[in-house]
PDB file of N, CA and C in Angstrom:
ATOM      1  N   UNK A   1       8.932 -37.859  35.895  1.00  0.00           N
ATOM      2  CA  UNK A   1       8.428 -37.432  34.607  1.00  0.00           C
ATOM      3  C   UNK A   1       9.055 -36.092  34.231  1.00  0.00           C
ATOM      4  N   UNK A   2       9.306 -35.818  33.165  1.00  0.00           N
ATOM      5  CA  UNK A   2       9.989 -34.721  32.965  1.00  0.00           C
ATOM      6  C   UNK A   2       9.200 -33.738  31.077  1.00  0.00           C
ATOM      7  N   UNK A   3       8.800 -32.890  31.889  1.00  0.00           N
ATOM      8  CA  UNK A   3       7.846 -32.444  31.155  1.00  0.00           C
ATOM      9  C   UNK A   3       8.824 -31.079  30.423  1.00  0.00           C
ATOM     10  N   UNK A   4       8.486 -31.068  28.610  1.00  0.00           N
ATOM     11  CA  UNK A   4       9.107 -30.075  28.528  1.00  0.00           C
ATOM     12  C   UNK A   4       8.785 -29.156  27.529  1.00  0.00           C
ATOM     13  N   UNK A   5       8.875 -27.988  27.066  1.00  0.00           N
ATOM     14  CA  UNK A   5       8.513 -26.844  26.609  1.00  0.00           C
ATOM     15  C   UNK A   5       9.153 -26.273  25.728  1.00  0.00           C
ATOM     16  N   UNK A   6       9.015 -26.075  23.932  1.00  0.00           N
ATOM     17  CA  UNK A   6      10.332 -25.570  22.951  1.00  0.00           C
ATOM     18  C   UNK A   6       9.393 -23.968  23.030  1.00  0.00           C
ATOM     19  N   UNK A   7      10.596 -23.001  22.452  1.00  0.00           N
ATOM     20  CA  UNK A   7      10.034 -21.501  21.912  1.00  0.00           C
ATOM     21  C   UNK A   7      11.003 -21.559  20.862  1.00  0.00           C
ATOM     22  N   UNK A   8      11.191 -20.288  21.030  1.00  0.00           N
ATOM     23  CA  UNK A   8      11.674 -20.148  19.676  1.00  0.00           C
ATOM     24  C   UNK A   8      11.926 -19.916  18.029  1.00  0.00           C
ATOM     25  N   UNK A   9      10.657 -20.644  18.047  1.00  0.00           N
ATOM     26  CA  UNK A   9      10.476 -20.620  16.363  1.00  0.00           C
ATOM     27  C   UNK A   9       9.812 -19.647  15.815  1.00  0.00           C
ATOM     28  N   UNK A  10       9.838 -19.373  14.758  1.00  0.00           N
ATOM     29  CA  UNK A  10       9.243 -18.282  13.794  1.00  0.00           C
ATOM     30  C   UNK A  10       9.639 -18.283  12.422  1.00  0.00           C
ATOM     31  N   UNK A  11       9.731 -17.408  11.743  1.00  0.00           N
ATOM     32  CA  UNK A  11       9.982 -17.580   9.998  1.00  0.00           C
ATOM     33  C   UNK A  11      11.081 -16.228  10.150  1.00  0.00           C
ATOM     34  N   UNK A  12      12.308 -17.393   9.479  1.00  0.00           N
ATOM     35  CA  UNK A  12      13.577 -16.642   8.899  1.00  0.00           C
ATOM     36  C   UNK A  12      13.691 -17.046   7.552  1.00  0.00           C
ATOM     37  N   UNK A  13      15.026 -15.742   6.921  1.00  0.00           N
ATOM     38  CA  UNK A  13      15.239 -15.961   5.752  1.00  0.00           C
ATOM     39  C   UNK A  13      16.245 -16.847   5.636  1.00  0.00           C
ATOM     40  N   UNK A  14      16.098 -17.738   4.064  1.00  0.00           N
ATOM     41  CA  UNK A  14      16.937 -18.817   4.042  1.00  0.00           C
ATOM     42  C   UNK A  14      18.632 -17.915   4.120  1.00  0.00           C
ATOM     43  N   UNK A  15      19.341 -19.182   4.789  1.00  0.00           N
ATOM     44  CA  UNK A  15      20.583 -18.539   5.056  1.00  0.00           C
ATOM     45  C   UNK A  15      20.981 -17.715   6.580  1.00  0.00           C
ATOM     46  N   UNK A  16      19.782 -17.631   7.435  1.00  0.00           N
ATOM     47  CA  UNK A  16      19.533 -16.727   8.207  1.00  0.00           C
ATOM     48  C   UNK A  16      19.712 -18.255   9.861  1.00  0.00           C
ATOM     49  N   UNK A  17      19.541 -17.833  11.056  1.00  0.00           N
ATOM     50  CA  UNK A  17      19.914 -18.466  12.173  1.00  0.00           C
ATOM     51  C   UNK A  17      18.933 -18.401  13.119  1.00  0.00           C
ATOM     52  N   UNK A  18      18.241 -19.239  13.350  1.00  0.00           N
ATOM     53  CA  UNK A  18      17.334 -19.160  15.164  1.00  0.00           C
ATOM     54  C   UNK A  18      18.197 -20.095  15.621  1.00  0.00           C
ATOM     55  N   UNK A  19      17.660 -20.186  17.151  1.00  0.00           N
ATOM     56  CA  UNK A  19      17.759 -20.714  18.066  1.00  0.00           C
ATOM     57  C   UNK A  19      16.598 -21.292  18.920  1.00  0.00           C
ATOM     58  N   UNK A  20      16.721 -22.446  19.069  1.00  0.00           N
ATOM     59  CA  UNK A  20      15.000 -22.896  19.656  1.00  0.00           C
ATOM     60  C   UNK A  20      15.746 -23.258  20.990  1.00  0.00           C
ATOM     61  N   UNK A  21      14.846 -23.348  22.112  1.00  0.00           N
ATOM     62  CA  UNK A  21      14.890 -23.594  23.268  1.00  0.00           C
ATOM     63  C   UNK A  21      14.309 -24.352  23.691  1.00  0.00           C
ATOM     64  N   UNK A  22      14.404 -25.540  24.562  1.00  0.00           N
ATOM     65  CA  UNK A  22      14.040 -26.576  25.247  1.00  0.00           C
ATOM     66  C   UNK A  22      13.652 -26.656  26.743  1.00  0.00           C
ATOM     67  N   UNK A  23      13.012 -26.029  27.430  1.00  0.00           N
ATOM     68  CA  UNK A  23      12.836 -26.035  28.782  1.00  0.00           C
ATOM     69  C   UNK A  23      12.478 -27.374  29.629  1.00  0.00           C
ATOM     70  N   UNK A  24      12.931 -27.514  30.220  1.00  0.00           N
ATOM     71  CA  UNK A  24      12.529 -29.069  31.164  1.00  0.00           C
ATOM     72  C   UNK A  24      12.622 -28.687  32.561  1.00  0.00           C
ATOM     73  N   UNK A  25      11.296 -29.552  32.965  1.00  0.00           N
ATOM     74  CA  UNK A  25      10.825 -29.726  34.654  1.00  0.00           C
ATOM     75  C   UNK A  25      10.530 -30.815  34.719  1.00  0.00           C
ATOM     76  N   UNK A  26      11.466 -31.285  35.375  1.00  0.00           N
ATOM     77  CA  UNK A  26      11.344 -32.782  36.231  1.00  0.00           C
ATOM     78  C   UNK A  26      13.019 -33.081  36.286  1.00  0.00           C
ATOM     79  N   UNK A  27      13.457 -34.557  36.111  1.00  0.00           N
ATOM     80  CA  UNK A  27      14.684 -35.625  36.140  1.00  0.00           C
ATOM     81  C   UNK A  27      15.159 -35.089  34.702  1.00  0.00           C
ATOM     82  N   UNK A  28      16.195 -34.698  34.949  1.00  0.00           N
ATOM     83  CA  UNK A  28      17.014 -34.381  33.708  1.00  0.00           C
ATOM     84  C   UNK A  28      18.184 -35.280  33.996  1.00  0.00           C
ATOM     85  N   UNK A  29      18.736 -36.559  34.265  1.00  0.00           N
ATOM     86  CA  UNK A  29      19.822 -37.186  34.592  1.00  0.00           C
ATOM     87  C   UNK A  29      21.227 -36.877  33.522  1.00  0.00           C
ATOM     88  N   UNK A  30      22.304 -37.173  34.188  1.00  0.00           N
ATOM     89  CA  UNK A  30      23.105 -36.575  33.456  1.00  0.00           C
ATOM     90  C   UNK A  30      23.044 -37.871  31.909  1.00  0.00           C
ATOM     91  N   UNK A  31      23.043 -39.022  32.185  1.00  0.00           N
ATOM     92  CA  UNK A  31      23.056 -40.213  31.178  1.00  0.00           C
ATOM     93  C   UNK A  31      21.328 -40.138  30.590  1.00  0.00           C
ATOM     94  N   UNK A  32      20.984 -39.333  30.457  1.00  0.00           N
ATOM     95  CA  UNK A  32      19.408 -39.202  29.509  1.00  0.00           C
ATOM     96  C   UNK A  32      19.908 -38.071  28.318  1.00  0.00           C
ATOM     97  N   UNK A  33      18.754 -38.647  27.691  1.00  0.00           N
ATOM     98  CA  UNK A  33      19.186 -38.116  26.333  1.00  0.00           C
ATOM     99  C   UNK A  33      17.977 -36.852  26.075  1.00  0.00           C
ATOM    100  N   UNK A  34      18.792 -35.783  25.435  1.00  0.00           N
ATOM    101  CA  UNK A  34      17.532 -34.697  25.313  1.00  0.00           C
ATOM    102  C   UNK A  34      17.906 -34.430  23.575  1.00  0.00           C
ATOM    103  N   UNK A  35      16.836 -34.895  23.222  1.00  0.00           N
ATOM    104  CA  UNK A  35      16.570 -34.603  21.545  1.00  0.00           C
ATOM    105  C   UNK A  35      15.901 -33.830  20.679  1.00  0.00           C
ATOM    106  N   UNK A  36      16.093 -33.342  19.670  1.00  0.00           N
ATOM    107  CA  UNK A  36      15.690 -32.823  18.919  1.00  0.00           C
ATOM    108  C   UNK A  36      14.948 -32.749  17.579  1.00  0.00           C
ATOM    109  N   UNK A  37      13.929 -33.138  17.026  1.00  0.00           N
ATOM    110  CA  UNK A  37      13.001 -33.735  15.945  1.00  0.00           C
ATOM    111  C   UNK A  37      12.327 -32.600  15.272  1.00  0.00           C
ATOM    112  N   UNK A  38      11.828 -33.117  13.839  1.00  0.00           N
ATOM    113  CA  UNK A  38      11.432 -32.189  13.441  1.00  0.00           C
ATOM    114  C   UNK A  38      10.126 -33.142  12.104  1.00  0.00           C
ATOM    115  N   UNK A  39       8.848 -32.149  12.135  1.00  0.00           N
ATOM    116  CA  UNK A  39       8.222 -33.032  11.237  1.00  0.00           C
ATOM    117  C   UNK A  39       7.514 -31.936   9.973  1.00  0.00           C
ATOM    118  N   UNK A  40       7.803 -32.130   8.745  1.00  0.00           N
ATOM    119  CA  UNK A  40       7.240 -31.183   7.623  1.00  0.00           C
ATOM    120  C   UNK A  40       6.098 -31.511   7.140  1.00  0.00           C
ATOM    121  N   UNK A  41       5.279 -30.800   6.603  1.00  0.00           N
ATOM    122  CA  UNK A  41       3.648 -31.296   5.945  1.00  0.00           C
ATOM    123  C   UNK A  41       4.134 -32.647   5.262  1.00  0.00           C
ATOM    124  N   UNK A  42       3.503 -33.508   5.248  1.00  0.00           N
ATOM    125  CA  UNK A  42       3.088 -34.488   4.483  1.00  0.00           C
ATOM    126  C   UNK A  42       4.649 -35.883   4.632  1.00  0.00           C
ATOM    127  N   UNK A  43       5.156 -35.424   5.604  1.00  0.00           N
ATOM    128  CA  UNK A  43       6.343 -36.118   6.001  1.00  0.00           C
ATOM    129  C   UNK A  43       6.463 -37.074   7.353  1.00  0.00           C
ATOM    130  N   UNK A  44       6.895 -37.785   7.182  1.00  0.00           N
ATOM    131  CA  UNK A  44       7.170 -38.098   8.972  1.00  0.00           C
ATOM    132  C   UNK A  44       8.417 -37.848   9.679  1.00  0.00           C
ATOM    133  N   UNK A  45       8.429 -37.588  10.643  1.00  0.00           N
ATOM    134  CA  UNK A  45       8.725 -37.147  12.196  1.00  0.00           C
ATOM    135  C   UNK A  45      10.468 -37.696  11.874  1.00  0.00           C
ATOM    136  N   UNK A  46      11.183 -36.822  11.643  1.00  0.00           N
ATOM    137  CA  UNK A  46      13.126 -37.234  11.760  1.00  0.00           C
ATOM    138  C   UNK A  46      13.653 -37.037  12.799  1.00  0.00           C
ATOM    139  N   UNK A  47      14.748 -37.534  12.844  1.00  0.00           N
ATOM    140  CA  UNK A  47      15.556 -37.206  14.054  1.00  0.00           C
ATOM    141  C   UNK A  47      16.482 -35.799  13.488  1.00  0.00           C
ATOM    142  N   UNK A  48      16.743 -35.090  14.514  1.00  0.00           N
ATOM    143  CA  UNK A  48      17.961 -33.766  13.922  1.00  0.00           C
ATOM    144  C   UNK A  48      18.862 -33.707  14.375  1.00  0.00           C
ATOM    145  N   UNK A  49      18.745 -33.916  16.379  1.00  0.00           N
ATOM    146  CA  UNK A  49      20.320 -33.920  16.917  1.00  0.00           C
ATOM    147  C   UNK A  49      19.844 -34.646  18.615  1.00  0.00           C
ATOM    148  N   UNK A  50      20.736 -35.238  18.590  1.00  0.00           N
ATOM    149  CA  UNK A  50      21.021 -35.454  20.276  1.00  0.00           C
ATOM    150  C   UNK A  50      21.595 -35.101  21.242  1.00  0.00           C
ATOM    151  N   UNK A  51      21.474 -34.968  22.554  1.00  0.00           N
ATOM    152  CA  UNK A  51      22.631 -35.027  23.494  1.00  0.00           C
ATOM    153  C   UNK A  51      22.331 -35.452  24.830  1.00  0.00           C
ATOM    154  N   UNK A  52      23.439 -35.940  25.430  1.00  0.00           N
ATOM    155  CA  UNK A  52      23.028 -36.495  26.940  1.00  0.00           C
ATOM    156  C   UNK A  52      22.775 -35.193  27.744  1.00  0.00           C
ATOM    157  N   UNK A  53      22.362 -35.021  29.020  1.00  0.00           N
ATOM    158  CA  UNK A  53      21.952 -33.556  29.582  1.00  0.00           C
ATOM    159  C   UNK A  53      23.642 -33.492  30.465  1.00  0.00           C
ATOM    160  N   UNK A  54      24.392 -34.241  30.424  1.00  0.00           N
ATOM    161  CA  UNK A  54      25.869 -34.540  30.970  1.00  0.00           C
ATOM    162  C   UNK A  54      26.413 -33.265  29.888  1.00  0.00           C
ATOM    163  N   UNK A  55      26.164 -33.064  28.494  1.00  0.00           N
ATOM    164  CA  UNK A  55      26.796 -32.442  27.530  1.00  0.00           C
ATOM    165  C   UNK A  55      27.555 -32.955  26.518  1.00  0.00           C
ATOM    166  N   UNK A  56      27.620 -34.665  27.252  1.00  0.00           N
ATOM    167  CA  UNK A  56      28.334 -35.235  26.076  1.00  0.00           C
ATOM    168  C   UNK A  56      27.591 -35.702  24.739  1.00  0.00           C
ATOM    169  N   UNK A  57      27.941 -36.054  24.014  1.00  0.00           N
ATOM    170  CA  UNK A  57      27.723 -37.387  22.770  1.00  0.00           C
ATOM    171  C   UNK A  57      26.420 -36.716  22.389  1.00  0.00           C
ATOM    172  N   UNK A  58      26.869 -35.639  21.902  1.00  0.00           N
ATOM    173  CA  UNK A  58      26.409 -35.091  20.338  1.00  0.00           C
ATOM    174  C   UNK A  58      26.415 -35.492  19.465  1.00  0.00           C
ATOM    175  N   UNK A  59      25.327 -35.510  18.762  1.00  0.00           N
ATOM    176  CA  UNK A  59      24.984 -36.516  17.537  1.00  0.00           C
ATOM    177  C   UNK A  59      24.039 -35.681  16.324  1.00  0.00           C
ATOM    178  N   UNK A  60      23.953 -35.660  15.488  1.00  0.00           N
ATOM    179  CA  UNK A  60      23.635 -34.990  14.243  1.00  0.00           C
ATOM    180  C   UNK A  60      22.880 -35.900  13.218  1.00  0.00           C
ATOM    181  N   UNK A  61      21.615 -35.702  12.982  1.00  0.00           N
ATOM    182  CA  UNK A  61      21.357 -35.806  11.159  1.00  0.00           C
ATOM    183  C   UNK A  61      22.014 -35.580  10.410  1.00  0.00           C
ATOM    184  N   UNK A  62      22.428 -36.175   8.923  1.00  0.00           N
ATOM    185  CA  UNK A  62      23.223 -35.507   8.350  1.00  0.00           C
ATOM    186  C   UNK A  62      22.916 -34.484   7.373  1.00  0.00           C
ATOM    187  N   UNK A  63      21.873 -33.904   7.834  1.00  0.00           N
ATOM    188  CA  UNK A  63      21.297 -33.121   6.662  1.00  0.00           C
ATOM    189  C   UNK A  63      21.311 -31.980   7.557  1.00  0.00           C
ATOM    190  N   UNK A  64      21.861 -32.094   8.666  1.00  0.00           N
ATOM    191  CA  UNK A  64      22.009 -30.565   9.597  1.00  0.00           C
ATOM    192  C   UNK A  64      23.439 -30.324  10.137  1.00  0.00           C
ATOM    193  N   UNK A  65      24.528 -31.748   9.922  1.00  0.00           N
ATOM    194  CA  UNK A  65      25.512 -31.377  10.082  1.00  0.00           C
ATOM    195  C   UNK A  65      26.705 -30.375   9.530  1.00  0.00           C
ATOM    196  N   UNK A  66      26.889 -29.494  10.747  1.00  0.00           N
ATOM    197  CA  UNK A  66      27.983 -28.715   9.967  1.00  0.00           C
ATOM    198  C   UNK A  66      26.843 -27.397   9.895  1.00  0.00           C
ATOM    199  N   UNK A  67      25.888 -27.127  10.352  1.00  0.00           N
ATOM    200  CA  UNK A  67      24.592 -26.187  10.334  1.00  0.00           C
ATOM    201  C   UNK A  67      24.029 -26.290  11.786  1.00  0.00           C
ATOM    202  N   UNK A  68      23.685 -27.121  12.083  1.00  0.00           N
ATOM    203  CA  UNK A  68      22.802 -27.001  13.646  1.00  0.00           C
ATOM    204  C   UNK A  68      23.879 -27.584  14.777  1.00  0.00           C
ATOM    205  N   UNK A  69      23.842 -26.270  15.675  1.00  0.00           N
ATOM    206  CA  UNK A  69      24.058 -27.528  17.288  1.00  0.00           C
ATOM    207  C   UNK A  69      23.401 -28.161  18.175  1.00  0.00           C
ATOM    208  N   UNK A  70      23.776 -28.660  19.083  1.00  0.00           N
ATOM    209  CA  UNK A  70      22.793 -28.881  20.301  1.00  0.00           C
ATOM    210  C   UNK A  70      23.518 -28.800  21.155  1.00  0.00           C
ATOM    211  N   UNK A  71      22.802 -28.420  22.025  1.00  0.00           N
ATOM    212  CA  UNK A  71      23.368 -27.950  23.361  1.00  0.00           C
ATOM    213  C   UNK A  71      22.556 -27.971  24.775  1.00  0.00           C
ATOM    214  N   UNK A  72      23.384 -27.689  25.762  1.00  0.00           N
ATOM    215  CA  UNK A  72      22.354 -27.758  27.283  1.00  0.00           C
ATOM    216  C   UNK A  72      22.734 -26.373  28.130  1.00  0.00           C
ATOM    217  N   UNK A  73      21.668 -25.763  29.094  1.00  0.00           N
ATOM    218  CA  UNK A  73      22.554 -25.083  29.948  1.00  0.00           C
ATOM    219  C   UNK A  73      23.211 -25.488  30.819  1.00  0.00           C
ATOM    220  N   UNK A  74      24.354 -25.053  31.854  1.00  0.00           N
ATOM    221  CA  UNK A  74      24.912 -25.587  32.838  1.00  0.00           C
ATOM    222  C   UNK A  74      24.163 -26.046  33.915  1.00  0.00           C
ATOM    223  N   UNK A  75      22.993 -25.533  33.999  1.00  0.00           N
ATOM    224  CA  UNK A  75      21.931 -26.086  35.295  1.00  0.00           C
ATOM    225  C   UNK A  75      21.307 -27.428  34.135  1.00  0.00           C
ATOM    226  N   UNK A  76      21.185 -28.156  33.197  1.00  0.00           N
ATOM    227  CA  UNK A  76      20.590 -29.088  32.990  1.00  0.00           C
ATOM    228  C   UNK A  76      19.156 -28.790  32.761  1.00  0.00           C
ATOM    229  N   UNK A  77      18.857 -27.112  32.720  1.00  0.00           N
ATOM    230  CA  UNK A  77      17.141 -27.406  32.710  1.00  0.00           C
ATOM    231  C   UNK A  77      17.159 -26.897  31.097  1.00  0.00           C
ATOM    232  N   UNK A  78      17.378 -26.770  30.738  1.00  0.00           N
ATOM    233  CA  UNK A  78      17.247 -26.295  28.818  1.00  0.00           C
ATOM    234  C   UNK A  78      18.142 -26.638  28.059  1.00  0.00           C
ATOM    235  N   UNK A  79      17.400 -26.956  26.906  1.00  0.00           N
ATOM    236  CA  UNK A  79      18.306 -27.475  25.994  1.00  0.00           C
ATOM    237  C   UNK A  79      18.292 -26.417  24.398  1.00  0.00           C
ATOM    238  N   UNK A  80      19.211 -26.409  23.672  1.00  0.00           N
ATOM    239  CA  UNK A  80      18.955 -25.782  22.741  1.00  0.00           C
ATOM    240  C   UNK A  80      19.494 -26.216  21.463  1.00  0.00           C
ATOM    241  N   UNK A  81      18.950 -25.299  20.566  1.00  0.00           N
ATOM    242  CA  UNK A  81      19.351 -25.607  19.085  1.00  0.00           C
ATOM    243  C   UNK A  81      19.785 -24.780  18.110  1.00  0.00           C
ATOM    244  N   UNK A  82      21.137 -24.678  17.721  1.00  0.00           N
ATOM    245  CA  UNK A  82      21.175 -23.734  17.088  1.00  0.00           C
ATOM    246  C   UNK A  82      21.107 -23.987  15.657  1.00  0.00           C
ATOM    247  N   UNK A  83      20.573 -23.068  15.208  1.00  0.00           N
ATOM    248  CA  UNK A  83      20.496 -23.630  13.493  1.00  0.00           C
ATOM    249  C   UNK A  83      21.062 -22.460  12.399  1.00  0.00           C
ATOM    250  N   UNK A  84      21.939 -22.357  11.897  1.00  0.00           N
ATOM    251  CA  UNK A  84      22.274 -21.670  11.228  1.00  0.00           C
ATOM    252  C   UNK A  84      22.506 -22.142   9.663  1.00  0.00           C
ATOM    253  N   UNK A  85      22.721 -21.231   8.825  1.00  0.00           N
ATOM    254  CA  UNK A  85      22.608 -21.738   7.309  1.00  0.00           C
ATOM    255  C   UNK A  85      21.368 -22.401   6.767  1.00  0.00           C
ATOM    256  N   UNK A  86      20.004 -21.952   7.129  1.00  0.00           N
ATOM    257  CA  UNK A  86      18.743 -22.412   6.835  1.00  0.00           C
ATOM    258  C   UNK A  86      18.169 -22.471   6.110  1.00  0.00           C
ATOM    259  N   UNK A  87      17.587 -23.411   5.152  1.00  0.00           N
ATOM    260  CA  UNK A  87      17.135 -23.778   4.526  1.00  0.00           C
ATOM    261  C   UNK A  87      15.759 -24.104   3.973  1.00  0.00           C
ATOM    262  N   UNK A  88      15.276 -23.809   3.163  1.00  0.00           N
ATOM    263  CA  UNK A  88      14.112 -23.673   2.963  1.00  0.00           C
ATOM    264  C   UNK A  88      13.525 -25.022   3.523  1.00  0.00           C
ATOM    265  N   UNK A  89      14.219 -26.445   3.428  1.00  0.00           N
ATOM    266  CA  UNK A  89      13.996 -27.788   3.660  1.00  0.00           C
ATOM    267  C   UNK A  89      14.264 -27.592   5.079  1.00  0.00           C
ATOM    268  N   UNK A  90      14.697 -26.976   6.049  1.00  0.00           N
ATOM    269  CA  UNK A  90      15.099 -26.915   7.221  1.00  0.00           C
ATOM    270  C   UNK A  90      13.170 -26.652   7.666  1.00  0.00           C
ATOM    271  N   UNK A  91      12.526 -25.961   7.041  1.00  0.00           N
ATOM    272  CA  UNK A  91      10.771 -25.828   7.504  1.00  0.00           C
ATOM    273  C   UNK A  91      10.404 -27.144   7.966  1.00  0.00           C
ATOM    274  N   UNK A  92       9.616 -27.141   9.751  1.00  0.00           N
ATOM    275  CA  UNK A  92       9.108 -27.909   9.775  1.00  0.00           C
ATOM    276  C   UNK A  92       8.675 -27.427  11.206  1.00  0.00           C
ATOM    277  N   UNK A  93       7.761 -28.390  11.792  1.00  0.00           N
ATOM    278  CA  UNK A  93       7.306 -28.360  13.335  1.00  0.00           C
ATOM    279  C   UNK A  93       8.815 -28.904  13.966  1.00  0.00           C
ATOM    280  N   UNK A  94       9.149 -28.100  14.698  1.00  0.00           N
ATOM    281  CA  UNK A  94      10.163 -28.617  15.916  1.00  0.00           C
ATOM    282  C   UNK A  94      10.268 -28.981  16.874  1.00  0.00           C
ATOM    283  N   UNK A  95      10.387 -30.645  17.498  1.00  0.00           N
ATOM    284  CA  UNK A  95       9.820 -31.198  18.571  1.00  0.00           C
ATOM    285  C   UNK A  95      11.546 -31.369  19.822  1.00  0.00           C
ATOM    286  N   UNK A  96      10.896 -31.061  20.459  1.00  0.00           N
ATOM    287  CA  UNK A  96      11.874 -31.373  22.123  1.00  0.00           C
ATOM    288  C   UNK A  96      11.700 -32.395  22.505  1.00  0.00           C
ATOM    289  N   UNK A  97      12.692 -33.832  22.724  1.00  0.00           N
ATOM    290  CA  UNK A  97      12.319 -34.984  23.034  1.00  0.00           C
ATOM    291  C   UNK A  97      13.291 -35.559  24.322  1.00  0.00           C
ATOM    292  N   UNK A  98      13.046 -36.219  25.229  1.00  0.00           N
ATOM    293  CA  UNK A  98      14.062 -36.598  26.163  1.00  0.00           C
ATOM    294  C   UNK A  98      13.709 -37.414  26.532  1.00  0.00           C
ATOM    295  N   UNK A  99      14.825 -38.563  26.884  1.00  0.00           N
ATOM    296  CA  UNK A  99      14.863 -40.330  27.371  1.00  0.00           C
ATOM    297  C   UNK A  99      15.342 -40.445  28.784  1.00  0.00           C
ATOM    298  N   UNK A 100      14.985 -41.365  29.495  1.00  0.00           N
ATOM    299  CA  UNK A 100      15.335 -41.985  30.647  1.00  0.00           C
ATOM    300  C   UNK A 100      16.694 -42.526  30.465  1.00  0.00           C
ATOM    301  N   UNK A 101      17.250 -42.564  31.803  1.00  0.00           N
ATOM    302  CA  UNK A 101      18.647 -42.660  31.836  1.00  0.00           C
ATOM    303  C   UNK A 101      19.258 -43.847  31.398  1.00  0.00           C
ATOM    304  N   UNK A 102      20.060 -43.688  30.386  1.00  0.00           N
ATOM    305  CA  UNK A 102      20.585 -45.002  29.783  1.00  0.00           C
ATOM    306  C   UNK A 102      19.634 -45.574  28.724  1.00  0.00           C
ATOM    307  N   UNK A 103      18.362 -44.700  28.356  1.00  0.00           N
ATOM    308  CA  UNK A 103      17.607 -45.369  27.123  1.00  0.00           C
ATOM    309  C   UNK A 103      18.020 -44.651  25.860  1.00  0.00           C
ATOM    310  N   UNK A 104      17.431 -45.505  24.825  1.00  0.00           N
ATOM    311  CA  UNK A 104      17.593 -45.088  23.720  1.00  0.00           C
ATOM    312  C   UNK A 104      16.108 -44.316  22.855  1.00  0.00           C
ATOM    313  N   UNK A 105      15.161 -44.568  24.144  1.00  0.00           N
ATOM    314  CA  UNK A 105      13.898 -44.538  23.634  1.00  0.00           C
ATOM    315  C   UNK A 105      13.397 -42.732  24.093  1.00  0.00           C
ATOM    316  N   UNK A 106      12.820 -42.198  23.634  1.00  0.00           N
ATOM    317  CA  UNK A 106      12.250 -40.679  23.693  1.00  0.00           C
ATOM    318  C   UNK A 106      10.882 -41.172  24.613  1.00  0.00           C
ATOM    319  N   UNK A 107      11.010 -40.834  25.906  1.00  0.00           N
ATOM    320  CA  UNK A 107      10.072 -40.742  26.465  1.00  0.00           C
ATOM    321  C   UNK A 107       8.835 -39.734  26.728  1.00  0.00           C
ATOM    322  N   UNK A 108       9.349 -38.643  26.619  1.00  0.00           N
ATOM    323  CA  UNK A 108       9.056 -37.217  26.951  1.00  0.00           C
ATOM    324  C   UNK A 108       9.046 -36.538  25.689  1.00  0.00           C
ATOM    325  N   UNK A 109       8.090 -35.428  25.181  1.00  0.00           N
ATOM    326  CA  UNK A 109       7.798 -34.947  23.701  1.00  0.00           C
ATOM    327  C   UNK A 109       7.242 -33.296  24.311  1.00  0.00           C
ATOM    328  N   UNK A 110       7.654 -32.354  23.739  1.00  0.00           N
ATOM    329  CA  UNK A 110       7.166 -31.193  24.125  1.00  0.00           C
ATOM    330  C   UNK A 110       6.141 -30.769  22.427  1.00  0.00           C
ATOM    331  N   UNK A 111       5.474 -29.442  22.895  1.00  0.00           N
ATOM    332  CA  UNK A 111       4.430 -29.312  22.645  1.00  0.00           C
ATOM    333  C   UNK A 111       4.459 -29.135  20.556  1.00  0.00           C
ATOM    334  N   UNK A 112       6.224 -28.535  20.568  1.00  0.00           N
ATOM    335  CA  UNK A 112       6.137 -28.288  19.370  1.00  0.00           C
ATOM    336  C   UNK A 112       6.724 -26.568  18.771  1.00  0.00           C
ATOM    337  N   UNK A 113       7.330 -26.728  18.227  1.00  0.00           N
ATOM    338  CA  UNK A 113       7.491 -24.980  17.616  1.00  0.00           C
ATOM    339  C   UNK A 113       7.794 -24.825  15.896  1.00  0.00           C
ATOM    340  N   UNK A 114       7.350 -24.312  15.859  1.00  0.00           N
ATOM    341  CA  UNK A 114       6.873 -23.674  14.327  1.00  0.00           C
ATOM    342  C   UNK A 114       8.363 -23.057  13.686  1.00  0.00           C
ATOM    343  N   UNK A 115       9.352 -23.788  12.613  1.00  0.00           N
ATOM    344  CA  UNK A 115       9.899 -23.184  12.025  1.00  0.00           C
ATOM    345  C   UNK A 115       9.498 -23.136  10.548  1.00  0.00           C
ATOM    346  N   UNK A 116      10.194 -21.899   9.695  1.00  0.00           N
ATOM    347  CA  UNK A 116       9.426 -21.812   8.537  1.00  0.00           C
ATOM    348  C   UNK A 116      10.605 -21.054   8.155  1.00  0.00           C
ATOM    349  N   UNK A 117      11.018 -21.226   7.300  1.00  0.00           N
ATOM    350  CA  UNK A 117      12.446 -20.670   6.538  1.00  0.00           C
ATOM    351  C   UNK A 117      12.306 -20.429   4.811  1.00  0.00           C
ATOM    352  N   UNK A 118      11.776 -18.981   4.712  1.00  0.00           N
ATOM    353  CA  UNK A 118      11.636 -18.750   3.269  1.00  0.00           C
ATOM    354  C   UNK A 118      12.517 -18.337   2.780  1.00  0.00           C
ATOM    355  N   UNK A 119      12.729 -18.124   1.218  1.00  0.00           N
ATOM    356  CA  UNK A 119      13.405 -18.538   0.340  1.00  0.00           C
ATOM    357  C   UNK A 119      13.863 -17.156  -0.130  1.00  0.00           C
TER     358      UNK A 119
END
């Protein structure tokens, strides 16, 4: 089981850059996927970015491409997000998600972090 933990978030100005963080304890395999989601008032739950914890096969929303990365550390225990060029539409709860090896499915959901990007 691999349990995991975002920080990070807070309220920037639009145009402005965080970085959220992903902490994980447990199986981080290199072929599992550690993701990134995000959900706004009155919206449901999107996808924003992917990546295997290997570092490969980065994958993007397209409403963050060319603006957010994703990324891992070299030990496999955190994952991150960088978001730059932010947007007032970029506001939302920010979820940490990660799959079992070789799935496509989000097994694992962390607690949540608060972005808010005013205008």
């Amino acid at each position: 089981q691999v349990q995991l933990v975002e920080s990070g978030g807070g309220l920037v100005q639009a145009g402005g850059s965080l970085r959220l963080s992903c902490r994980a304890s447990g199986r981080t395999a290199d072929n599992s996927r550690v993701g990134w989601f995000r959900q706004a008032p009155g919206k449901e739950r999107e996808f924003v970015a992917r990546i295997r914890w290997s570092g490969d096969s980065a994958y993007y929303a397209d409403s963050v491409k060319g603006r957010f990365t994703i990324s891992r550390d070299n030990a496999k225990t955190t994952a991150y997000l960088q978001m730059n060029s932010l947007k007032s539409e970029d506001t939302a709860v920010y979820y940490c998600a990660a799959g079992r090896p070789f799935s496509v499915v989000y097994d694992y959901w962390g607690q949540g972090t608060q972005v808010t990007v005013s205008s």
